[in-house]
PDB file of N, CA and C in Angstrom:
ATOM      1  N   UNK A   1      54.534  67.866  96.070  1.00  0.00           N
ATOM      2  CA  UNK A   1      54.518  69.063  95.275  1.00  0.00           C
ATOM      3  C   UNK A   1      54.419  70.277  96.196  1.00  0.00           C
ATOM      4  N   UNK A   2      54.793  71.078  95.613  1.00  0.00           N
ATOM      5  CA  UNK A   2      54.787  72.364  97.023  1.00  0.00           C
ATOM      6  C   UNK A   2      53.342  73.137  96.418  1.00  0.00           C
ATOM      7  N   UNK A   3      53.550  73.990  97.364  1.00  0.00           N
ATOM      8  CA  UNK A   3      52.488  74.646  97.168  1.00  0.00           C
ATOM      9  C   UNK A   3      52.368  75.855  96.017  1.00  0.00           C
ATOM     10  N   UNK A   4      53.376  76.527  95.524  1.00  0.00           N
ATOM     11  CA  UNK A   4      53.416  77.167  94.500  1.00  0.00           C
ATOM     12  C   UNK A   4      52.981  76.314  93.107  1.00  0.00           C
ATOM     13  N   UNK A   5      53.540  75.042  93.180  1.00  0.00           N
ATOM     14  CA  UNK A   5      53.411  74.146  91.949  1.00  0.00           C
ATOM     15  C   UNK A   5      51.806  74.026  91.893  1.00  0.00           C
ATOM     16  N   UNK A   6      51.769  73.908  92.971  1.00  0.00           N
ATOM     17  CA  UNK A   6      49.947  73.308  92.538  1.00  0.00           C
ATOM     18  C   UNK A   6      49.596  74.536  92.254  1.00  0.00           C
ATOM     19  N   UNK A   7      49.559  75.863  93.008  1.00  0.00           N
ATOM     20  CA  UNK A   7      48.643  76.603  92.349  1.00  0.00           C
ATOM     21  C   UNK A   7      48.826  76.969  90.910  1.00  0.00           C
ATOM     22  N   UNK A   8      50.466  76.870  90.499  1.00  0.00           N
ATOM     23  CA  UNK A   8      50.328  77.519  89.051  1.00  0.00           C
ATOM     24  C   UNK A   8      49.856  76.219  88.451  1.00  0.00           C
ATOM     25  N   UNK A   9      50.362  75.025  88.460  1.00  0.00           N
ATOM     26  CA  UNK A   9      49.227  73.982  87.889  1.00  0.00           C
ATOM     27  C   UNK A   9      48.037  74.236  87.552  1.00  0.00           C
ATOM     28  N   UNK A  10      47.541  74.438  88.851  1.00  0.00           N
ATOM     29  CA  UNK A  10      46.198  74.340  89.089  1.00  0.00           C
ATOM     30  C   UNK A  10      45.405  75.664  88.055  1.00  0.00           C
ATOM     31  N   UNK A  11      46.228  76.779  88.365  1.00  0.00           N
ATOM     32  CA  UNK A  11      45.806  77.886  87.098  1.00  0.00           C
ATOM     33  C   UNK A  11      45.539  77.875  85.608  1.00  0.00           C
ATOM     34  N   UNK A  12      46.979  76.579  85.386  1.00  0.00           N
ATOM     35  CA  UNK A  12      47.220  76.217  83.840  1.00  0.00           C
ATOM     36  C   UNK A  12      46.194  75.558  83.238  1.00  0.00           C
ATOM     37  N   UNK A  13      45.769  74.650  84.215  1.00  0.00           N
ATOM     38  CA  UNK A  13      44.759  73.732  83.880  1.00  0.00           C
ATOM     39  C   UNK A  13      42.963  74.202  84.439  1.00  0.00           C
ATOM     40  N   UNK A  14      43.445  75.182  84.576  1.00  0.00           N
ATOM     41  CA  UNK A  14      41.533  76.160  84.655  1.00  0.00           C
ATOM     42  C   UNK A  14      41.565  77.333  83.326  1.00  0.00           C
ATOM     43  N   UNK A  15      42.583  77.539  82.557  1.00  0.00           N
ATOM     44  CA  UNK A  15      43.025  77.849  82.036  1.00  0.00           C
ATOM     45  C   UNK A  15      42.640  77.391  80.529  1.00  0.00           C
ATOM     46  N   UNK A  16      43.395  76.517  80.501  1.00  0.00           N
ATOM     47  CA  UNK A  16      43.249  75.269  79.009  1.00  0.00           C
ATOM     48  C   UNK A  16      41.726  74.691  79.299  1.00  0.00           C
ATOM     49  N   UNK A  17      41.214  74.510  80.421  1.00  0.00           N
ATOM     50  CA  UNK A  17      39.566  74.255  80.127  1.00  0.00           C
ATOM     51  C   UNK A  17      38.975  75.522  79.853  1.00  0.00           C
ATOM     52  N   UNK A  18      38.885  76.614  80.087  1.00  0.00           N
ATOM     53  CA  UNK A  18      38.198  77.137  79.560  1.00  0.00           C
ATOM     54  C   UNK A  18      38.129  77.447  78.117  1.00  0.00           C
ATOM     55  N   UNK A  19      39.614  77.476  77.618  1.00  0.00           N
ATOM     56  CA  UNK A  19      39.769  77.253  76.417  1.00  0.00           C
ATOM     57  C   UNK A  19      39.016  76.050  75.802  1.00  0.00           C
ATOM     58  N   UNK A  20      39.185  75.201  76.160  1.00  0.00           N
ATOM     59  CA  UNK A  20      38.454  73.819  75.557  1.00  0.00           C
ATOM     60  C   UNK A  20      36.823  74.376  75.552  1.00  0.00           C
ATOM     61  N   UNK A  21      36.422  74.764  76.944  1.00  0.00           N
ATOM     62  CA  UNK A  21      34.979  74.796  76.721  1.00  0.00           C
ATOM     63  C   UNK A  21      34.266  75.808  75.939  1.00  0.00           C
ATOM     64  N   UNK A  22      35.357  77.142  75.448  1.00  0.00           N
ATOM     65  CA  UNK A  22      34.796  77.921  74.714  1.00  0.00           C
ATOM     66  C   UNK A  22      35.259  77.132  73.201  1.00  0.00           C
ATOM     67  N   UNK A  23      36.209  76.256  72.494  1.00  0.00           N
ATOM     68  CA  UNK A  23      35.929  75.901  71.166  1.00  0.00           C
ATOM     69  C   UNK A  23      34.811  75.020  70.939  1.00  0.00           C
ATOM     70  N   UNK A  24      34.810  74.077  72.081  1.00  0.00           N
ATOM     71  CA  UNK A  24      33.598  73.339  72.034  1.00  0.00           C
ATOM     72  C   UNK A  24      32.361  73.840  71.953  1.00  0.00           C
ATOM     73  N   UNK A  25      32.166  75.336  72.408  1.00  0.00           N
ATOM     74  CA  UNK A  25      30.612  75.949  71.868  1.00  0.00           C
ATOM     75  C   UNK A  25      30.777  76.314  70.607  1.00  0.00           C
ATOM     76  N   UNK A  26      31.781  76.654  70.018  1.00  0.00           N
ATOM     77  CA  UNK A  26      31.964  77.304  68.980  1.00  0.00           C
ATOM     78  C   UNK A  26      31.863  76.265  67.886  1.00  0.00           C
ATOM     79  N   UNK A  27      32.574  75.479  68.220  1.00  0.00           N
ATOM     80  CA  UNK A  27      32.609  74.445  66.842  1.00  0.00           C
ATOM     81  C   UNK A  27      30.766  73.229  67.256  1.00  0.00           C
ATOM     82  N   UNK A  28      30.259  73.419  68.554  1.00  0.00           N
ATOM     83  CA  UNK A  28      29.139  72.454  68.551  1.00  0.00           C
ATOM     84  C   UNK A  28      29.641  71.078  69.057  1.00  0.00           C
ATOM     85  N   UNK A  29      31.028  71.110  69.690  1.00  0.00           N
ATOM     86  CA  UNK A  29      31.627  70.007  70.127  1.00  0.00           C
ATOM     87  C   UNK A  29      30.960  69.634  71.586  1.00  0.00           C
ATOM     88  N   UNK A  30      30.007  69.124  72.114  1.00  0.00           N
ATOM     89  CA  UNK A  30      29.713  69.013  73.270  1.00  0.00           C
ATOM     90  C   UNK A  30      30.786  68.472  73.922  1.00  0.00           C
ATOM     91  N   UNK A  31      31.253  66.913  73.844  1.00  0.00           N
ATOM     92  CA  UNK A  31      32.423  66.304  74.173  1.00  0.00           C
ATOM     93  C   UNK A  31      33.346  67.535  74.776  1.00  0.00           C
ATOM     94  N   UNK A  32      33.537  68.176  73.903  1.00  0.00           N
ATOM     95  CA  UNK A  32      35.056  68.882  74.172  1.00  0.00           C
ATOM     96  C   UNK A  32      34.561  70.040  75.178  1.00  0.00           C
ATOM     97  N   UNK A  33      33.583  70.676  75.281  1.00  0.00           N
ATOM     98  CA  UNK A  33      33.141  71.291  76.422  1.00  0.00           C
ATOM     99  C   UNK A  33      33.102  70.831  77.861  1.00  0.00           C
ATOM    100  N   UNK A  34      32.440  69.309  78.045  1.00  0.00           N
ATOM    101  CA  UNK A  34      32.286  68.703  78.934  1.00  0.00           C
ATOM    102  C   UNK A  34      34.356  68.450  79.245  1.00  0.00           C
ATOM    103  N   UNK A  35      34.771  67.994  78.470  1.00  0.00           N
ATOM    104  CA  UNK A  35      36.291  67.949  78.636  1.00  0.00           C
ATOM    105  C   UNK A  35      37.302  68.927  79.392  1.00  0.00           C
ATOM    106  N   UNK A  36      36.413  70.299  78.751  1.00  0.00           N
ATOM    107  CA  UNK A  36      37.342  71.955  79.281  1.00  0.00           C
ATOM    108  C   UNK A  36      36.266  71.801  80.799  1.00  0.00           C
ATOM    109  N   UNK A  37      35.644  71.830  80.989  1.00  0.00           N
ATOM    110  CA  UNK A  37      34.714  71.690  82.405  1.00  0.00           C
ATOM    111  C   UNK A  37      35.399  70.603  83.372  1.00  0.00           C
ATOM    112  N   UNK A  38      35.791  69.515  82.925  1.00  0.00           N
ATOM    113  CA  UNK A  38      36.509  68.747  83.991  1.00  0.00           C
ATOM    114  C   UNK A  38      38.027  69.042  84.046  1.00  0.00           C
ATOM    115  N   UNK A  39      38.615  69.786  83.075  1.00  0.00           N
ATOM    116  CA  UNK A  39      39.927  70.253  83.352  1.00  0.00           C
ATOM    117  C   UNK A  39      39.845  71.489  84.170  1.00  0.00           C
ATOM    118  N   UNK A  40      38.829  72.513  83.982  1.00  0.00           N
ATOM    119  CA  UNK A  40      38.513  73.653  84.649  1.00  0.00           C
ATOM    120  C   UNK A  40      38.508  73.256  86.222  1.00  0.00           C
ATOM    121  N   UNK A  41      37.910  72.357  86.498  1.00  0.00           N
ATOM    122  CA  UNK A  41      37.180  71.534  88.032  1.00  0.00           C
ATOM    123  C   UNK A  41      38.352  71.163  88.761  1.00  0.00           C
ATOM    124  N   UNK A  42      39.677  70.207  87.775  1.00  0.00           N
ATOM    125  CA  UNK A  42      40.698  69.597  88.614  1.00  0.00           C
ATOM    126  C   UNK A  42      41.245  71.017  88.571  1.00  0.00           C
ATOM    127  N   UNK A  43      41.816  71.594  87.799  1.00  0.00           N
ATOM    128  CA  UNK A  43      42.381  72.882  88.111  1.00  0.00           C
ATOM    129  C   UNK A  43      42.127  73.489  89.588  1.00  0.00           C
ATOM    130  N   UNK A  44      41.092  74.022  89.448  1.00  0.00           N
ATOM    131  CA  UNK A  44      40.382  74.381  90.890  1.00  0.00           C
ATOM    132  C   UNK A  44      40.758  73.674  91.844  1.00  0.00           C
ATOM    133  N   UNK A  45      40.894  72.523  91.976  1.00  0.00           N
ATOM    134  CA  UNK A  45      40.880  71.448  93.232  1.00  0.00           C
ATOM    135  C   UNK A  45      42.404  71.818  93.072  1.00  0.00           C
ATOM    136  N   UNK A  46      43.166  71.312  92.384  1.00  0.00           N
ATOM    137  CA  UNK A  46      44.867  71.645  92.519  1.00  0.00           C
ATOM    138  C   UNK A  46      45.494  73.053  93.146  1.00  0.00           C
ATOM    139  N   UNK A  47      44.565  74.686  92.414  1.00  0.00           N
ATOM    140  CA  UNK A  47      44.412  75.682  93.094  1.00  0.00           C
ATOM    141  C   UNK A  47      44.453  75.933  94.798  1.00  0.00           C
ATOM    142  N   UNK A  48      43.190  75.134  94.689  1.00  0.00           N
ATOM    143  CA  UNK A  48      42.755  75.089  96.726  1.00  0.00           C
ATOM    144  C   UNK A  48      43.896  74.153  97.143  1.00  0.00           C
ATOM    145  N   UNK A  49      44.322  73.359  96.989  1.00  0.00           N
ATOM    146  CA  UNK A  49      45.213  72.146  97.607  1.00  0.00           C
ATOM    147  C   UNK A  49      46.328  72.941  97.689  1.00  0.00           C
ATOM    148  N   UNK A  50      46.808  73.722  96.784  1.00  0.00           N
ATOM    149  CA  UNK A  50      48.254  74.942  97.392  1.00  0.00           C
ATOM    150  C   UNK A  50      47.810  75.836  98.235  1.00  0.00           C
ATOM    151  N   UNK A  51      46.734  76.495  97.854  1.00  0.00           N
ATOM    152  CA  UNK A  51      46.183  77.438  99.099  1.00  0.00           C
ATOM    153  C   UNK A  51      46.003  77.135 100.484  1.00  0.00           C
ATOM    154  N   UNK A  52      45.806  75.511 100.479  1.00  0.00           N
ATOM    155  CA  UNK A  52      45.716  75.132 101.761  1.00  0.00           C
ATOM    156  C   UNK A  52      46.840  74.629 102.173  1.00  0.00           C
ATOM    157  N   UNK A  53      47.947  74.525 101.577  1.00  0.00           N
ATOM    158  CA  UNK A  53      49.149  73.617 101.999  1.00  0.00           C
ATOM    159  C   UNK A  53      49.611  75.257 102.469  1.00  0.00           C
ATOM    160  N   UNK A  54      49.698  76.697 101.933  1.00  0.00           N
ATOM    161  CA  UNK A  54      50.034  77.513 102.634  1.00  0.00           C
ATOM    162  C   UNK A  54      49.499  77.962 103.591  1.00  0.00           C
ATOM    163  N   UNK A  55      48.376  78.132 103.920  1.00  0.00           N
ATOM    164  CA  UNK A  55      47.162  78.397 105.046  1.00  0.00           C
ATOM    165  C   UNK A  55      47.549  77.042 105.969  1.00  0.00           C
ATOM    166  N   UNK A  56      48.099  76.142 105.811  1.00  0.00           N
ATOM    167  CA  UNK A  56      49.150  74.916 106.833  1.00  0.00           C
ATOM    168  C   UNK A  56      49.953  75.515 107.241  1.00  0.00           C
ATOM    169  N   UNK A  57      50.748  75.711 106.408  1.00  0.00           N
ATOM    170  CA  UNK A  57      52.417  75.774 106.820  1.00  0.00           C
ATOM    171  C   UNK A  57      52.204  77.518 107.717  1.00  0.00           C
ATOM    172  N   UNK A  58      51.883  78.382 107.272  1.00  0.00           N
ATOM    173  CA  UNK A  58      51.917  79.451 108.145  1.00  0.00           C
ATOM    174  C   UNK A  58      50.788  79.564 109.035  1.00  0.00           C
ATOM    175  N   UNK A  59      49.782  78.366 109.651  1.00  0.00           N
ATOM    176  CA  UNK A  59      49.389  78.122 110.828  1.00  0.00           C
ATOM    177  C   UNK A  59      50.557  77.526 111.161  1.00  0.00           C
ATOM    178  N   UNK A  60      51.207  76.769 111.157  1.00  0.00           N
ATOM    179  CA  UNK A  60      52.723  76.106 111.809  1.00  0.00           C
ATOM    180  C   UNK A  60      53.512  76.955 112.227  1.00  0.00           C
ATOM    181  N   UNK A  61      54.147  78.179 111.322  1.00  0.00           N
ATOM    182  CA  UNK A  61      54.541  78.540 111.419  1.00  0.00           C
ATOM    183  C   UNK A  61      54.238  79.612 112.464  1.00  0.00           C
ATOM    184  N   UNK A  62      53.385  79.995 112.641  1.00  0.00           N
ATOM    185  CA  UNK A  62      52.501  80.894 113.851  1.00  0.00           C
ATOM    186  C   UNK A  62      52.603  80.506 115.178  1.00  0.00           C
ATOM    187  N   UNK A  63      52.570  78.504 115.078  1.00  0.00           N
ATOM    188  CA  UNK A  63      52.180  78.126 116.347  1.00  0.00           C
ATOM    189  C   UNK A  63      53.789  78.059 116.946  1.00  0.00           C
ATOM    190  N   UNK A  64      54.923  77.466 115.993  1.00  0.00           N
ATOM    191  CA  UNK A  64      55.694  77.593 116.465  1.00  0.00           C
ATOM    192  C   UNK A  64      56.597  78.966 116.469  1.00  0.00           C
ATOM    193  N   UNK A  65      56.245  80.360 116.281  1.00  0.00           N
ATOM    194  CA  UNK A  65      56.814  81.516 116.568  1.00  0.00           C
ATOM    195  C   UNK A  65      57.904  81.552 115.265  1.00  0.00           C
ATOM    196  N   UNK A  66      57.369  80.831 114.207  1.00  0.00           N
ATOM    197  CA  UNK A  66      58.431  81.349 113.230  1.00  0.00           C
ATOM    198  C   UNK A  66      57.470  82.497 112.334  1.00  0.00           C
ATOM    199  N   UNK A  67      58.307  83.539 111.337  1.00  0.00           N
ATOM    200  CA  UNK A  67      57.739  84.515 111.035  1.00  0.00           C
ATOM    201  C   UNK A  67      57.692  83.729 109.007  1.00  0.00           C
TER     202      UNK A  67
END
């Protein structure tokens, strides 16, 4: 996956958890809170995993003199 994919992934799905974890207070759904909290979490992790695949590639790109 490149690195753009993960981060907007990674956005979509920090995204739709928070959504989840705010109906779940609302309606008293604990389940579904705990649910938007672990979608919120992988989100995040998918986020950093593009951030770091670019913070890679343009250390590479540095070392070998490309712009």
């Amino acid at each position: 996956m490149s690195s753009t994919t993960d981060k907007l992934k990674g956005l979509a799905n920090e995204a739709v958890g928070n959504v989840k974890q705010g109906v779940g207070k609302v309606t008293g759904n604990d389940h579904l809170v705990v649910e938007g909290k672990a979608q919120e979490l992988k989100g995040e992790a998918q986020r950093t995993v593009g951030e770091a695949k670019d913070g890679l590639k343009s250390a590479a790109d540095s070392l070998l003199g490309r712009k």
